[in-house]
PDB file of N, CA and C in Angstrom:
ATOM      1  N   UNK A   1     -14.231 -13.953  12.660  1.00  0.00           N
ATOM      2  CA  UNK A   1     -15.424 -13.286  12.182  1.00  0.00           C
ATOM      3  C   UNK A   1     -15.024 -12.220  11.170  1.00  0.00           C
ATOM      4  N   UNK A   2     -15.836 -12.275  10.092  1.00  0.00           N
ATOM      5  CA  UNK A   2     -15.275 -11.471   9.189  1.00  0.00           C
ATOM      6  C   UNK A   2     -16.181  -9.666   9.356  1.00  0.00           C
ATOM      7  N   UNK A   3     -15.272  -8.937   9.347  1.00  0.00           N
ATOM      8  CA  UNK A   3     -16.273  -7.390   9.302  1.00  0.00           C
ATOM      9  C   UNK A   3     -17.054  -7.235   8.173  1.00  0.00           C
ATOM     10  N   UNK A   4     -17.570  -6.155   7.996  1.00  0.00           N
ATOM     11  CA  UNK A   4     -17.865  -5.820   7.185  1.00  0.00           C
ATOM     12  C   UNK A   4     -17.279  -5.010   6.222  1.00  0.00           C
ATOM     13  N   UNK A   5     -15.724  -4.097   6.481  1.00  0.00           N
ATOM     14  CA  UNK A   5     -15.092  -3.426   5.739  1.00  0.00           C
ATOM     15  C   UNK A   5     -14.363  -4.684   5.110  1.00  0.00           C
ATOM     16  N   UNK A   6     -13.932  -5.863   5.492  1.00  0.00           N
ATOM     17  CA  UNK A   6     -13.359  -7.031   5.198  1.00  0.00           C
ATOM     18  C   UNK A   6     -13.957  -7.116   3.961  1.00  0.00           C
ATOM     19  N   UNK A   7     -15.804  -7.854   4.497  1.00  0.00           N
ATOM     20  CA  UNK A   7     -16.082  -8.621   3.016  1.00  0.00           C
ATOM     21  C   UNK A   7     -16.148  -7.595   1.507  1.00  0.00           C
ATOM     22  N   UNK A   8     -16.679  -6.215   1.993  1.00  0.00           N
ATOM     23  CA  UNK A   8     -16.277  -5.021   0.991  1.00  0.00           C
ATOM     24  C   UNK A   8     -15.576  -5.584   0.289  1.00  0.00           C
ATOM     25  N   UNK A   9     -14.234  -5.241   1.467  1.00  0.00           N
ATOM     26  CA  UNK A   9     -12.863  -5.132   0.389  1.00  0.00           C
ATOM     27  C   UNK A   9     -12.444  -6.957  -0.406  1.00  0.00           C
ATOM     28  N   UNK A  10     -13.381  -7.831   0.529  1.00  0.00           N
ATOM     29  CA  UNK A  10     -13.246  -9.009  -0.924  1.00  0.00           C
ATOM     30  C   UNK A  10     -14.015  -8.942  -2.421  1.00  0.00           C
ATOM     31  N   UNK A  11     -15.033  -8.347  -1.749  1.00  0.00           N
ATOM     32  CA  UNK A  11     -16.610  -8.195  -3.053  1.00  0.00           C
ATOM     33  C   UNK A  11     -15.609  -7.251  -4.215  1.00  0.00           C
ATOM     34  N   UNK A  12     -15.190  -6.432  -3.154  1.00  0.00           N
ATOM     35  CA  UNK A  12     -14.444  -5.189  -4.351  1.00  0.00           C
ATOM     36  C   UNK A  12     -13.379  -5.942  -5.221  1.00  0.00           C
ATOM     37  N   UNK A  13     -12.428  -6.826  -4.486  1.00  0.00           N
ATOM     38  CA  UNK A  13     -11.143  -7.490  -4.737  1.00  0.00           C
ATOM     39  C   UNK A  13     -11.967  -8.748  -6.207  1.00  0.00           C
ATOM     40  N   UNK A  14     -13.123  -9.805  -6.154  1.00  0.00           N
ATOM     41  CA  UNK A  14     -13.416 -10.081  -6.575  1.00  0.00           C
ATOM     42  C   UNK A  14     -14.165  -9.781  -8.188  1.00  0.00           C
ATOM     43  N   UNK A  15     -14.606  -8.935  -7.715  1.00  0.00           N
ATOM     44  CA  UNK A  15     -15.325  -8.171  -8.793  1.00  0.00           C
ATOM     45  C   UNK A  15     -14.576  -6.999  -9.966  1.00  0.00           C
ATOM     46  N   UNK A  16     -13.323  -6.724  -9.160  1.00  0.00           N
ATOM     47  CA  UNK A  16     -12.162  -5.911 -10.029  1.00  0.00           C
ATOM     48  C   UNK A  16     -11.465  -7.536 -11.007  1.00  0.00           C
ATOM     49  N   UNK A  17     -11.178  -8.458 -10.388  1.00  0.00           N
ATOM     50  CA  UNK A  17     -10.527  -9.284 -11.014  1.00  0.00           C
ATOM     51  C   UNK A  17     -11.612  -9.975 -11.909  1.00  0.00           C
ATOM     52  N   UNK A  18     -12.912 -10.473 -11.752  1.00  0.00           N
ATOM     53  CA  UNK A  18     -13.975 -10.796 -12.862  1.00  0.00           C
ATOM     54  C   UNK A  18     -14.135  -9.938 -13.610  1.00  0.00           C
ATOM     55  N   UNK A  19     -14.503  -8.680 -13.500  1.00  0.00           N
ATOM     56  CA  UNK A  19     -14.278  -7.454 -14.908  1.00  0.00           C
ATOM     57  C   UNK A  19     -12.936  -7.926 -15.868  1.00  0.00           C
ATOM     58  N   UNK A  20     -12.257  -7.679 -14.778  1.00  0.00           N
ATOM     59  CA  UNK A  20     -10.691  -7.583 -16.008  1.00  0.00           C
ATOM     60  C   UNK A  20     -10.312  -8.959 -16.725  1.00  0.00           C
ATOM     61  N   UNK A  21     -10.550  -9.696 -16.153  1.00  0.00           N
ATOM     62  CA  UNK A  21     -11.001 -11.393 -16.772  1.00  0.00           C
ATOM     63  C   UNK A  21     -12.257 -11.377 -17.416  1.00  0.00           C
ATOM     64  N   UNK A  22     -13.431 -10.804 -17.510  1.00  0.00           N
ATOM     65  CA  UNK A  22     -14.596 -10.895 -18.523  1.00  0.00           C
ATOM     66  C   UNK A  22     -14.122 -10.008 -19.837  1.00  0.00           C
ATOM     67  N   UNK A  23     -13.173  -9.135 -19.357  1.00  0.00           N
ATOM     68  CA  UNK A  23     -12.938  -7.692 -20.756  1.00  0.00           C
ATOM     69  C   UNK A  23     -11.892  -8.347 -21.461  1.00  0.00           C
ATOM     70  N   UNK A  24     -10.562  -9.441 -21.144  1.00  0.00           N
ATOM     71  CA  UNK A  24     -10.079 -10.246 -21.916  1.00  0.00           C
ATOM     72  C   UNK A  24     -10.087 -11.347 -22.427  1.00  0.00           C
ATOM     73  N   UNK A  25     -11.630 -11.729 -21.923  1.00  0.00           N
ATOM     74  CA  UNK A  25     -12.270 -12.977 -22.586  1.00  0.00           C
ATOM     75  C   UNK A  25     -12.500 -13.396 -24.179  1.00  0.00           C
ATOM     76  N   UNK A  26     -12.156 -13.778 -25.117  1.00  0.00           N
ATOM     77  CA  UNK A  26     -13.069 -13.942 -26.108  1.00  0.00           C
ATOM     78  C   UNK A  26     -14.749 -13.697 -26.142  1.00  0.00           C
ATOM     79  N   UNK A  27     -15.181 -13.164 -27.023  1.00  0.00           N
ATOM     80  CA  UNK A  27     -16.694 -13.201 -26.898  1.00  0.00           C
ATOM     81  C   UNK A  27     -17.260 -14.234 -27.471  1.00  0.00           C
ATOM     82  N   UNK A  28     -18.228 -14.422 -26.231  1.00  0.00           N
ATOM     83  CA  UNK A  28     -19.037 -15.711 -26.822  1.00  0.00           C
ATOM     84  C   UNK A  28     -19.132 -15.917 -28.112  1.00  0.00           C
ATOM     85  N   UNK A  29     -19.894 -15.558 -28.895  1.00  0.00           N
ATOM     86  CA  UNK A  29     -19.817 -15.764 -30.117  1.00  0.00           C
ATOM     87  C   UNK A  29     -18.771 -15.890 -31.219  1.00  0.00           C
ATOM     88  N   UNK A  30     -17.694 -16.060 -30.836  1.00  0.00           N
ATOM     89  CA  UNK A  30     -16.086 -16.228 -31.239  1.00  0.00           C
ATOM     90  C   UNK A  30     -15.768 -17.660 -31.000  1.00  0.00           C
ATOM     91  N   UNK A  31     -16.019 -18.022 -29.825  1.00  0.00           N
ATOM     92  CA  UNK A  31     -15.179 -18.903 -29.279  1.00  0.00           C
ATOM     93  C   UNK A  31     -16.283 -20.236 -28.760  1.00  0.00           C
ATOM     94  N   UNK A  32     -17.184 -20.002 -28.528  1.00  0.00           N
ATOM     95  CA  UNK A  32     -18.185 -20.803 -28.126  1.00  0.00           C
ATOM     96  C   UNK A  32     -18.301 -20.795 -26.849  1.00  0.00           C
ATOM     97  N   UNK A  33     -19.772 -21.256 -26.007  1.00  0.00           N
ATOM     98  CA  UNK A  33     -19.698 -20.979 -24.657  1.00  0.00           C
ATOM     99  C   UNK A  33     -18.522 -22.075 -23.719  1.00  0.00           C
ATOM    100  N   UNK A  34     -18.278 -23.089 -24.106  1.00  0.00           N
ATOM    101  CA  UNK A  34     -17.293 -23.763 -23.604  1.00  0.00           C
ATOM    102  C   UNK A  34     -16.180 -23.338 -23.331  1.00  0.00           C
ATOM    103  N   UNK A  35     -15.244 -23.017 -24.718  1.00  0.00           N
ATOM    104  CA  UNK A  35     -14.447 -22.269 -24.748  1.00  0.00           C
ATOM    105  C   UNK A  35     -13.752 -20.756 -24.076  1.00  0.00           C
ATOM    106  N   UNK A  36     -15.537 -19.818 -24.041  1.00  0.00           N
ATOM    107  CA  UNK A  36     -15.486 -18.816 -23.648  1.00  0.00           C
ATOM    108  C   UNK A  36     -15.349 -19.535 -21.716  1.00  0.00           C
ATOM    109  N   UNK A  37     -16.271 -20.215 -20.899  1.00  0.00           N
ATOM    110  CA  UNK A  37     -16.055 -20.611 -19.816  1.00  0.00           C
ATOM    111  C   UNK A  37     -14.275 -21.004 -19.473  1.00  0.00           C
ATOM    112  N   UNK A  38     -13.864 -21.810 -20.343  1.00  0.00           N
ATOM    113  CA  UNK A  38     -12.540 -22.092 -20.262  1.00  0.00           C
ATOM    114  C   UNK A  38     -11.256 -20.741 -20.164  1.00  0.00           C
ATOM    115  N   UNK A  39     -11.795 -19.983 -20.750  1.00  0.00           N
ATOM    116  CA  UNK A  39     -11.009 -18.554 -21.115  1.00  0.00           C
ATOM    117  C   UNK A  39     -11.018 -17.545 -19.868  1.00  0.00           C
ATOM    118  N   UNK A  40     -12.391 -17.820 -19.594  1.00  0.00           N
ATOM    119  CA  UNK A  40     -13.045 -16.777 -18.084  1.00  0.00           C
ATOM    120  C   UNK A  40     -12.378 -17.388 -17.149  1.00  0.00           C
ATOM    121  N   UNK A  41     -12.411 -18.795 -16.849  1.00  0.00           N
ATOM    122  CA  UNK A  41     -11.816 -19.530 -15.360  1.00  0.00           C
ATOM    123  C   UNK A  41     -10.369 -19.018 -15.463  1.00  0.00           C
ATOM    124  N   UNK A  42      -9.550 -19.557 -16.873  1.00  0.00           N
ATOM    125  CA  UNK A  42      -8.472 -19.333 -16.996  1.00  0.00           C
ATOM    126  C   UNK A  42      -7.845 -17.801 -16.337  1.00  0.00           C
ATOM    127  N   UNK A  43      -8.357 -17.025 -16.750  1.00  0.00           N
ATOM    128  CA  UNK A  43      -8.231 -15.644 -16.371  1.00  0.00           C
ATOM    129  C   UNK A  43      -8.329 -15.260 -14.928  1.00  0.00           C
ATOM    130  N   UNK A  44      -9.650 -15.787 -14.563  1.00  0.00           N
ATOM    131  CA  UNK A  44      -9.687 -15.492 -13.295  1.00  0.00           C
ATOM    132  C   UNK A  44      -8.416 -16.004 -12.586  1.00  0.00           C
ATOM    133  N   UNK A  45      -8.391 -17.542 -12.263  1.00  0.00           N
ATOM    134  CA  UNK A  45      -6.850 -18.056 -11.798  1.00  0.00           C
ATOM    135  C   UNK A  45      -6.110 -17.065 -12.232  1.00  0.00           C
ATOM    136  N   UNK A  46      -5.793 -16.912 -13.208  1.00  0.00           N
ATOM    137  CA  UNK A  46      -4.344 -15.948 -13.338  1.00  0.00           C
ATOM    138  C   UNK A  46      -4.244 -14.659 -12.746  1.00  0.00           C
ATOM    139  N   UNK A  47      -5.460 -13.725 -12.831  1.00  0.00           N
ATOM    140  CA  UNK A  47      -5.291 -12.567 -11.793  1.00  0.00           C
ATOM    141  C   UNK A  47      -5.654 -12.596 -10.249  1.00  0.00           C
ATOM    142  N   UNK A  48      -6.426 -13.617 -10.128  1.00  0.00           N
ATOM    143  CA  UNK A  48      -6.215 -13.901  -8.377  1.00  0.00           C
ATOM    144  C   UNK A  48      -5.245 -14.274  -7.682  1.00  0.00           C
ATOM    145  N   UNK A  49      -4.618 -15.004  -8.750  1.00  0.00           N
ATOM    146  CA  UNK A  49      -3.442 -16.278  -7.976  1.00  0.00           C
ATOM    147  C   UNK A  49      -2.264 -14.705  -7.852  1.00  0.00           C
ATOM    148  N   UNK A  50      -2.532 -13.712  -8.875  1.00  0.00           N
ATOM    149  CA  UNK A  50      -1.440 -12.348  -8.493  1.00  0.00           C
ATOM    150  C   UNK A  50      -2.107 -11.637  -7.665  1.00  0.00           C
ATOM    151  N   UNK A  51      -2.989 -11.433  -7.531  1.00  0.00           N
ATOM    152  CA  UNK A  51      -3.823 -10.478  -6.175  1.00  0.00           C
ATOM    153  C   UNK A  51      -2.523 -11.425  -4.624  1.00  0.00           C
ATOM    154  N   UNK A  52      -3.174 -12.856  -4.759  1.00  0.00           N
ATOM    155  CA  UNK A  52      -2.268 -13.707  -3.631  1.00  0.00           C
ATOM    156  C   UNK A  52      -1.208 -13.412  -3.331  1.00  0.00           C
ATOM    157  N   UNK A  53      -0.113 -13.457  -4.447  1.00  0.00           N
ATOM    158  CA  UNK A  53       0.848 -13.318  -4.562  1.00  0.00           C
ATOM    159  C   UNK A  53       1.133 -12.033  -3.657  1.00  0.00           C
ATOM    160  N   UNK A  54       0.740 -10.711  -4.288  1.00  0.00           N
ATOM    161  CA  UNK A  54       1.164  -9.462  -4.039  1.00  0.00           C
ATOM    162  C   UNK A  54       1.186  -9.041  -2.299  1.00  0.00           C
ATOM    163  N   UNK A  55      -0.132  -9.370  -2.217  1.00  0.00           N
ATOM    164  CA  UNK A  55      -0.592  -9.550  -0.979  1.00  0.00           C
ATOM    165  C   UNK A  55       0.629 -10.319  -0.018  1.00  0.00           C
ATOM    166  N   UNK A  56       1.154 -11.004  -0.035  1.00  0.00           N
ATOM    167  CA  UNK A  56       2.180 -12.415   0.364  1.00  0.00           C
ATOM    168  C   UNK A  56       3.155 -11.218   0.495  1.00  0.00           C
ATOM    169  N   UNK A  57       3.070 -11.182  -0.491  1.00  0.00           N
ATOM    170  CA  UNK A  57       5.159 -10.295  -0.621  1.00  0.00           C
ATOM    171  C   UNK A  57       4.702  -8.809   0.231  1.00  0.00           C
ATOM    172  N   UNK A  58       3.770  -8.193   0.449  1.00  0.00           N
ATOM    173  CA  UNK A  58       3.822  -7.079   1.361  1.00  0.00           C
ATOM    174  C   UNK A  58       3.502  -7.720   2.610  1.00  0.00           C
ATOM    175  N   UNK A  59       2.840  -8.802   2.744  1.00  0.00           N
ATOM    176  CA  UNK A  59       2.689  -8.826   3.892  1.00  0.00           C
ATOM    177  C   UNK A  59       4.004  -9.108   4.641  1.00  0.00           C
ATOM    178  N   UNK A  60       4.684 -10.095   4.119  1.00  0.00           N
ATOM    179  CA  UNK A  60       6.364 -10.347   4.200  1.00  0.00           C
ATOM    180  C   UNK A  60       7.459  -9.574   4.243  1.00  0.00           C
ATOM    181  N   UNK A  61       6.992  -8.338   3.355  1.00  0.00           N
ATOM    182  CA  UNK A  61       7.840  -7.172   3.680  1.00  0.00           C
ATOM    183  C   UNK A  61       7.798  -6.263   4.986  1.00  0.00           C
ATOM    184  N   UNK A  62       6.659  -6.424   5.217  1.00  0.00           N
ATOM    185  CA  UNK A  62       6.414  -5.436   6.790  1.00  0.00           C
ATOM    186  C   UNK A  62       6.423  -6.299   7.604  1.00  0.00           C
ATOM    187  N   UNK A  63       6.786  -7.272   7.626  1.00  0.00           N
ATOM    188  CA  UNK A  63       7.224  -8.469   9.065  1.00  0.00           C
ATOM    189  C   UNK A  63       9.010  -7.931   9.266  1.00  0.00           C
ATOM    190  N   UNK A  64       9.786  -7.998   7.614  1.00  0.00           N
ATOM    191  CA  UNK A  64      10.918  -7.899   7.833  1.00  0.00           C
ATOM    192  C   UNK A  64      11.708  -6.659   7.718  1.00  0.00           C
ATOM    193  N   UNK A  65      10.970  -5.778   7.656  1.00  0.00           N
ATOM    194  CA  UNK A  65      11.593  -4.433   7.562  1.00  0.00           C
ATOM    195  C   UNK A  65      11.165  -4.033   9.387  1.00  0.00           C
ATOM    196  N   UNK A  66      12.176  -3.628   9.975  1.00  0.00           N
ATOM    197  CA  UNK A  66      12.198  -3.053  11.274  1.00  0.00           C
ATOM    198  C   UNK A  66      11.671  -1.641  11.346  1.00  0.00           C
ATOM    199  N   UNK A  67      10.953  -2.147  12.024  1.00  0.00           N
ATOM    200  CA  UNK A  67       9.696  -0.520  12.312  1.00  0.00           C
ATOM    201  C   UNK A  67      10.416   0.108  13.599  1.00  0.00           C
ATOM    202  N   UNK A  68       9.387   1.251  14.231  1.00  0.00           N
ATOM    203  CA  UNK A  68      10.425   2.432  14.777  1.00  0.00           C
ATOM    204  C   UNK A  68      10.211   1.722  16.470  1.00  0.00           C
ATOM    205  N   UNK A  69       9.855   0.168  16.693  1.00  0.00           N
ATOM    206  CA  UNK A  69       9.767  -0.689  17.580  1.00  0.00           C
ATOM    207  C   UNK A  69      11.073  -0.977  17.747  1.00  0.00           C
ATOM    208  N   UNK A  70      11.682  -1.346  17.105  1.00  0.00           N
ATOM    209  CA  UNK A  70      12.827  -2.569  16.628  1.00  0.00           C
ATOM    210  C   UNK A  70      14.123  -1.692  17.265  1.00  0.00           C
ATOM    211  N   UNK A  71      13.911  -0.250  17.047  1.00  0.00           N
ATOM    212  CA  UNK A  71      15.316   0.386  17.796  1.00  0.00           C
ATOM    213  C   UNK A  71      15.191   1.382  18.973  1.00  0.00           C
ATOM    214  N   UNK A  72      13.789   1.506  19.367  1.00  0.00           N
ATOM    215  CA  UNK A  72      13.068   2.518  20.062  1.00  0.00           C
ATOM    216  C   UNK A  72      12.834   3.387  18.903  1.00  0.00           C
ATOM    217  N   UNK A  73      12.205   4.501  19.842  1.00  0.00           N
ATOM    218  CA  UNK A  73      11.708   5.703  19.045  1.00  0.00           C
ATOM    219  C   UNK A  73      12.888   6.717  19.050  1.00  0.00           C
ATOM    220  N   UNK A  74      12.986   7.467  18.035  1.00  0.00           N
ATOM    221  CA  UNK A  74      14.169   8.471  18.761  1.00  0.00           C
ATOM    222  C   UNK A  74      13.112   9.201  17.598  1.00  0.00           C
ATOM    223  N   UNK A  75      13.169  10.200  18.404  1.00  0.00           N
ATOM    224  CA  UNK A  75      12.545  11.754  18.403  1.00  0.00           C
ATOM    225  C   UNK A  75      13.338  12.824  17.560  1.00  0.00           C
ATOM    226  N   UNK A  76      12.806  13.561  16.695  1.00  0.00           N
ATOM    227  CA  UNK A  76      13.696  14.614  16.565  1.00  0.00           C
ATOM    228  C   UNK A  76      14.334  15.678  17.447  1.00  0.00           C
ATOM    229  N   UNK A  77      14.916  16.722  16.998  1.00  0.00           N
ATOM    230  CA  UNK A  77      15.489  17.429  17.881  1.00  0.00           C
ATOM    231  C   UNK A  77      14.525  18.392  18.261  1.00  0.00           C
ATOM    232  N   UNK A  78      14.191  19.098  19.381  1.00  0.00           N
ATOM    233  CA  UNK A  78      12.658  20.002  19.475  1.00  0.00           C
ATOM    234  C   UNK A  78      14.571  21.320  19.910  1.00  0.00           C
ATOM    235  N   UNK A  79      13.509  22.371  18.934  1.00  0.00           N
ATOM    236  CA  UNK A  79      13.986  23.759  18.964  1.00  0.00           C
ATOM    237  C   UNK A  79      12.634  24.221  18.968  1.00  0.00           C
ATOM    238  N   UNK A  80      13.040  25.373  20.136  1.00  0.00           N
ATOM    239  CA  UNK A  80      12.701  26.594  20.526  1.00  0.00           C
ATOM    240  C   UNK A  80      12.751  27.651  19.865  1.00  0.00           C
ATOM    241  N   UNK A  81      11.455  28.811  19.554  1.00  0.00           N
ATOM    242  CA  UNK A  81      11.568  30.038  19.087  1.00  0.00           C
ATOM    243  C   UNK A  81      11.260  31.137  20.042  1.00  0.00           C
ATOM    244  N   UNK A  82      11.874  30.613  20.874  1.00  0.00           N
ATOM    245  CA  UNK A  82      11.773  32.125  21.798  1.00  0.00           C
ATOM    246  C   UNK A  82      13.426  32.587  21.487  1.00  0.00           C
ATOM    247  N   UNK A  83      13.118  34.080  21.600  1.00  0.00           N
ATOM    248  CA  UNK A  83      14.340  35.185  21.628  1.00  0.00           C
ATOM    249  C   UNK A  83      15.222  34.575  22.478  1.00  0.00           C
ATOM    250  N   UNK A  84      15.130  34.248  23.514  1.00  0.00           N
ATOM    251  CA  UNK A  84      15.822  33.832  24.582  1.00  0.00           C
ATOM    252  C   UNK A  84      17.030  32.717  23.831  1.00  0.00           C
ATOM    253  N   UNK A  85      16.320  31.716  23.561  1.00  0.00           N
ATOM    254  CA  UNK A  85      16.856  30.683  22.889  1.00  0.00           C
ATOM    255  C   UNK A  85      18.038  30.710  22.115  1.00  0.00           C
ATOM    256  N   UNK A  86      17.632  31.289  21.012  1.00  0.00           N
ATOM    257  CA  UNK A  86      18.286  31.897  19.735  1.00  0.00           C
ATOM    258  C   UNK A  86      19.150  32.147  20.047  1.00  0.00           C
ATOM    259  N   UNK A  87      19.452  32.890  20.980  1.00  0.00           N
ATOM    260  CA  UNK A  87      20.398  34.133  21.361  1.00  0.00           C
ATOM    261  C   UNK A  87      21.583  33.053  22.368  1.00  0.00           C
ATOM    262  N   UNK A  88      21.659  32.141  23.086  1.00  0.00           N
ATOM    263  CA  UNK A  88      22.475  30.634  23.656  1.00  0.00           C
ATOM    264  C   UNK A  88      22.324  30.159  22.258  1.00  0.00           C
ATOM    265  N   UNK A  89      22.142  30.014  21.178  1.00  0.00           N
ATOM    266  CA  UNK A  89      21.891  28.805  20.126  1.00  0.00           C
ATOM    267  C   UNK A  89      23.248  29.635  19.415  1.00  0.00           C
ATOM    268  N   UNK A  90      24.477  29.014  19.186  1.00  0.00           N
ATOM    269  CA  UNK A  90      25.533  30.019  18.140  1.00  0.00           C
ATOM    270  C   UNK A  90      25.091  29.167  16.493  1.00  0.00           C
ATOM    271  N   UNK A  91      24.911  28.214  16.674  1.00  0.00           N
ATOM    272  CA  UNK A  91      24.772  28.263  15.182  1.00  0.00           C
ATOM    273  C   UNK A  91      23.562  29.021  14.202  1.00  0.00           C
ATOM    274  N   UNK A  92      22.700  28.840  15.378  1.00  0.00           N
ATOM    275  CA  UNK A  92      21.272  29.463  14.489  1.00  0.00           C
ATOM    276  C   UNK A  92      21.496  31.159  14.742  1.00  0.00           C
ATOM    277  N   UNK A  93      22.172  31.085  15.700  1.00  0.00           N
ATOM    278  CA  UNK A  93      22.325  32.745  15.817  1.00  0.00           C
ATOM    279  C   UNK A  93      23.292  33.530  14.633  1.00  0.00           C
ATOM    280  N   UNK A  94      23.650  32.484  14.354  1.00  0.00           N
ATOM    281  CA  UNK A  94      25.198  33.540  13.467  1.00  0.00           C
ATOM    282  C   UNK A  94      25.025  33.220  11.838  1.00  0.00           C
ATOM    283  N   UNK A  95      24.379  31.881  11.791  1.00  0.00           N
ATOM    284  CA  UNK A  95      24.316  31.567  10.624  1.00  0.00           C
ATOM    285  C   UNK A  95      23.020  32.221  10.020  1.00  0.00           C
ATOM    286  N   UNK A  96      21.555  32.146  10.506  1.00  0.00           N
ATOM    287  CA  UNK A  96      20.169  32.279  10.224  1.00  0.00           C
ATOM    288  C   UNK A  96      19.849  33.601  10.583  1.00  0.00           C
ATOM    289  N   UNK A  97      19.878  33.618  12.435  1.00  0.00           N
ATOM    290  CA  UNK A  97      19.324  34.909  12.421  1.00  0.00           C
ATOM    291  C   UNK A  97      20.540  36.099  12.729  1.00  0.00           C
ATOM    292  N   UNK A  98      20.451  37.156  12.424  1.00  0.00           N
ATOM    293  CA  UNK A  98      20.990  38.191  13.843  1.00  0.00           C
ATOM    294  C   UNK A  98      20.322  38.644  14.400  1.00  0.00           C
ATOM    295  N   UNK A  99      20.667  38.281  15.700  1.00  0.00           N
ATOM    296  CA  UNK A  99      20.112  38.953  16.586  1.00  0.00           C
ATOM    297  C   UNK A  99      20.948  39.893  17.418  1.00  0.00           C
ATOM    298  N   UNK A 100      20.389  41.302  17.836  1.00  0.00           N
ATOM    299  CA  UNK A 100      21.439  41.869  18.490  1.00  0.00           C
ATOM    300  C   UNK A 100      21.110  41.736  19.761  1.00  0.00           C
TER     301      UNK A 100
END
């Protein structure tokens, strides 16, 4: 079942690639309506068949790039700002702060 943010984003996907295929069309009156039809299809194929494409290769890329699944999660290091802390911590103590 298709959503509704889905067909959006086809109407949108469609309608970006017919603009940009109608704006490098010949104009009718140049080329004739045959011609001009031949020019429009042409176009369209060519920027959809790359919409496909692009689409393909990311989707392919995030199958094969290992997400933070693939090794577990590892967490950063959690530091503390209490006085207390600081003061057991020798590197942050001597380098960052003094504390007396």
């Amino acid at each position: 079942m298709i959503t509704i943010h889905k067909a959006r984003k086809r109407v949108l996907t469609f309608s970006l690639i017919a603009f940009c295929a109608f704006w490098l069309t010949p104009s009718f009156s140049e080329v004739g309506p045959i011609f001009f039809l031949l020019w429009f299809a042409t176009f369209m194929m060519l920027f959809g068949s790359q919409v496909f494409w692009i689409s393909r290769v990311l989707d392919s890329a995030e199958r094969s790039i290992p997400g933070p699944g693939a090794f577990g999660s590892v967490s950063p290091p959690q530091f503390s700002t209490s006085a207390s802390s600081l003061r057991t911590t020798p590197l942050l103590s001597k380098c960052f702060l003094r504390v007396t």
